[in-house]
N, C-alpha and C. Protein backbone atom coordinates (compact mmCIF):
# COMPACT_ATOMS: atom_id res chain seq x y z
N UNK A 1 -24.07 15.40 3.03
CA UNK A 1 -23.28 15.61 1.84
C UNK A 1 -21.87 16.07 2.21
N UNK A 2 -21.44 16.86 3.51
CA UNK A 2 -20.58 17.59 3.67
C UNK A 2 -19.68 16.48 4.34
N UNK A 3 -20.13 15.11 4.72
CA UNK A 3 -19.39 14.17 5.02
C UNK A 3 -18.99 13.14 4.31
N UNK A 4 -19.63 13.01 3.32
CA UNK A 4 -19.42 12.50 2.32
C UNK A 4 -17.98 12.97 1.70
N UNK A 5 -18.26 14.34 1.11
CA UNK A 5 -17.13 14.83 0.20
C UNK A 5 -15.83 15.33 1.47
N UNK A 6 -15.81 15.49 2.80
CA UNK A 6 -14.83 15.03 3.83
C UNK A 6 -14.31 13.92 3.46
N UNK A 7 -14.74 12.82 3.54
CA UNK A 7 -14.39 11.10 3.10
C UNK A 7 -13.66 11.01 1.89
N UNK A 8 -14.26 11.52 0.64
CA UNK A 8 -13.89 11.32 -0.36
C UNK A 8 -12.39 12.04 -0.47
N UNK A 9 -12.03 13.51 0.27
CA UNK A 9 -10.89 14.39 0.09
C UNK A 9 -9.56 13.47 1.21
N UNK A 10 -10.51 12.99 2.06
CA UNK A 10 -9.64 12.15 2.89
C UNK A 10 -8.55 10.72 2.30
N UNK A 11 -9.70 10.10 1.50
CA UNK A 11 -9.53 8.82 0.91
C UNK A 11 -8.56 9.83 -0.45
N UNK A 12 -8.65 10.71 -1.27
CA UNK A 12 -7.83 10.86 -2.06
C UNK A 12 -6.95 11.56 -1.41
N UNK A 13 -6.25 12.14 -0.62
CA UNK A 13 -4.85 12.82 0.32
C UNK A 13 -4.14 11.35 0.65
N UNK A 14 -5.34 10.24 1.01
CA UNK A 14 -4.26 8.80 1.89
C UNK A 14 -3.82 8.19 0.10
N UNK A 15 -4.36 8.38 -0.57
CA UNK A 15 -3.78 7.87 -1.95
C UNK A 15 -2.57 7.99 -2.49
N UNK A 16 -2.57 9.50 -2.43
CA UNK A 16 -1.46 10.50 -2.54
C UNK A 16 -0.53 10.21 -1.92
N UNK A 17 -0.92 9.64 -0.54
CA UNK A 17 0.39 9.53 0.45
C UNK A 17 1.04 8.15 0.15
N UNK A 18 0.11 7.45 -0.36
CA UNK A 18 0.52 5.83 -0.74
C UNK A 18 1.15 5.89 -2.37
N UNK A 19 0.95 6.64 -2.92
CA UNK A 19 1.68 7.12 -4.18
C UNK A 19 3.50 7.54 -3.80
N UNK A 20 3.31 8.66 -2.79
CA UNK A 20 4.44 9.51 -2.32
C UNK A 20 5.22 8.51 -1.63
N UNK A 21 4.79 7.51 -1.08
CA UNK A 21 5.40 6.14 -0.33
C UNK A 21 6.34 5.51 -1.57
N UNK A 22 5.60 4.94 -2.34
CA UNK A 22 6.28 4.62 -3.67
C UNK A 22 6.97 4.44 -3.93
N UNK A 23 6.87 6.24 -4.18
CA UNK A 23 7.61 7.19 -5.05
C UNK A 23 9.13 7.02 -4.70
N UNK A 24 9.15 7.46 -3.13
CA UNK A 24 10.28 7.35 -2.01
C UNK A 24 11.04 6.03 -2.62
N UNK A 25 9.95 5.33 -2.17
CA UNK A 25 10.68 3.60 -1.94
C UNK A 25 11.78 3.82 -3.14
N UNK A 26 10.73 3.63 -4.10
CA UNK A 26 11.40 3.56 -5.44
C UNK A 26 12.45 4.31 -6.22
N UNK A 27 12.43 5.80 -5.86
CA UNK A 27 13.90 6.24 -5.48
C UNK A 27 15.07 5.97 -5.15
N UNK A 28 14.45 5.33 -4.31
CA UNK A 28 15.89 5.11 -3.13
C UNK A 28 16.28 3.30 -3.58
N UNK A 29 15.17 2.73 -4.25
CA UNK A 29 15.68 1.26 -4.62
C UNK A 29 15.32 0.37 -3.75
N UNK A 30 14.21 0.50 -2.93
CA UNK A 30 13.72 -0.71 -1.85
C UNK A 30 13.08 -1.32 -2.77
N UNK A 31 12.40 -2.66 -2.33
CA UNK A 31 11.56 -3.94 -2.99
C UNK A 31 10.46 -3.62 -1.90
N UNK A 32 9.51 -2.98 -2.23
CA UNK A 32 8.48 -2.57 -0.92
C UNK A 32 7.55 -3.96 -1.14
N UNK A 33 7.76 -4.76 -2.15
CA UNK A 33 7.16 -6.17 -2.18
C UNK A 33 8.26 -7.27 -2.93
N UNK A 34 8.42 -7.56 -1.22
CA UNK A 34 9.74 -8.81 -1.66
C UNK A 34 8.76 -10.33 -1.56
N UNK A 35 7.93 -10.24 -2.70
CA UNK A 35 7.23 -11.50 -2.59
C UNK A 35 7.71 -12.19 -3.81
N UNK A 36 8.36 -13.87 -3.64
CA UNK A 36 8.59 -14.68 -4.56
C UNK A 36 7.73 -15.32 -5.15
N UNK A 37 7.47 -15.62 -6.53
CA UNK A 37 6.33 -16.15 -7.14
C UNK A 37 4.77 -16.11 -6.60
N UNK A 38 4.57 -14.97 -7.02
CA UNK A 38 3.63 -13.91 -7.22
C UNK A 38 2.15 -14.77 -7.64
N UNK A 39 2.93 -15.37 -9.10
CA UNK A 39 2.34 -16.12 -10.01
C UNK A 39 1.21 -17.39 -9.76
N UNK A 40 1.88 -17.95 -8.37
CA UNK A 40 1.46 -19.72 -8.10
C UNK A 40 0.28 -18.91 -6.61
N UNK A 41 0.49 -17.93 -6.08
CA UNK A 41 -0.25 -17.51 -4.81
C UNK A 41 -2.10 -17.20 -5.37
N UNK A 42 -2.70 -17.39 -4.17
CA UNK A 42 -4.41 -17.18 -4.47
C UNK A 42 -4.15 -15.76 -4.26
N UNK A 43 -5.06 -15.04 -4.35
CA UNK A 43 -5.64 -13.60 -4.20
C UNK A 43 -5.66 -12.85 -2.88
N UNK A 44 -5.80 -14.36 -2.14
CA UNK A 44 -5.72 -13.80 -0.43
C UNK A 44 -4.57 -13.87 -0.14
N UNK A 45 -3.53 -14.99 -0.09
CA UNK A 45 -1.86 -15.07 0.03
C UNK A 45 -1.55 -14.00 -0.39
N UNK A 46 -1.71 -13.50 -1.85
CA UNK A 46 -0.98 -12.30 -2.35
C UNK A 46 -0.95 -10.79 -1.27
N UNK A 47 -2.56 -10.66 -1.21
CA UNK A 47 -2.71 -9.65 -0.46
C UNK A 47 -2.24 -9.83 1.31
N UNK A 48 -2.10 -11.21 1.72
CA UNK A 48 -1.59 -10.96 2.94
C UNK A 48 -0.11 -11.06 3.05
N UNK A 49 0.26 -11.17 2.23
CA UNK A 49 2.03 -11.15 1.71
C UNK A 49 2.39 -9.58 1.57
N UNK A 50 1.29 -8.53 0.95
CA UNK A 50 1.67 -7.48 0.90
C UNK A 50 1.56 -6.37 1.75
N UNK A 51 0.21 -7.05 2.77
CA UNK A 51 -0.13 -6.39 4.03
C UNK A 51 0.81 -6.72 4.52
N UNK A 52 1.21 -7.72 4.82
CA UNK A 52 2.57 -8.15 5.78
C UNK A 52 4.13 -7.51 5.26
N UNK A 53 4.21 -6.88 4.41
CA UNK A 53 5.27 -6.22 3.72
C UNK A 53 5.01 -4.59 4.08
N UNK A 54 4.10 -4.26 4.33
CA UNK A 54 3.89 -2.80 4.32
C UNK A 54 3.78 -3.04 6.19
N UNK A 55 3.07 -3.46 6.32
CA UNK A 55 3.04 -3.22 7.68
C UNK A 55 4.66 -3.61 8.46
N UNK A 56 5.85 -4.34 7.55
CA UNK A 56 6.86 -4.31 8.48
C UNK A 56 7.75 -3.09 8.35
N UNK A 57 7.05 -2.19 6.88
CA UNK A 57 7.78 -1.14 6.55
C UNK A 57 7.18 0.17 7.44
N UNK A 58 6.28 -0.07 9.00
CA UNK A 58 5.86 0.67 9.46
C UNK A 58 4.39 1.45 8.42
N UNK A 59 3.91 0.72 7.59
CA UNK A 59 3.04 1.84 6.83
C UNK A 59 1.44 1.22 7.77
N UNK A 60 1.49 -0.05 7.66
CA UNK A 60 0.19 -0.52 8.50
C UNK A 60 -1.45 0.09 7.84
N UNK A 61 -1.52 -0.92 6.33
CA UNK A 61 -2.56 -0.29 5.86
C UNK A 61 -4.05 -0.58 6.82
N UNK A 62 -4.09 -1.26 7.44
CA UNK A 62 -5.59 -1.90 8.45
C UNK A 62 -5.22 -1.50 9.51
């Protein structure tokens, strides 16, 4: 149980930090997703368009 709710406090602090990422970006006026037509991409393009966007911003979600 005591690893469990470790995991769970862990997984909500990295949330927080991906919130506080944002937050920053968006402050300051970055495009932390400079992806063009969003609209026409499958589900997997999208998400490897955005992994590939975070990971060049040094965040490296995987």
């Amino acid at each position: 149980m005591n690893a469990l709710l470790a995991e769970l406090r862990y997984d909500t602090k990295f949330a927080e930090l991906q919130n506080t990422y944002a937050n920053l970006f968006s402050a300051v006026g970055l495009n932390v997703y400079p992806i063009t037509e969003a609209e026409t991409l499958t589900l997997q393009q999208l998400e490897d368009q955005i992994h590939s966007a975070w990971s060049e911003l040094g965040e490296g979600l995987h």
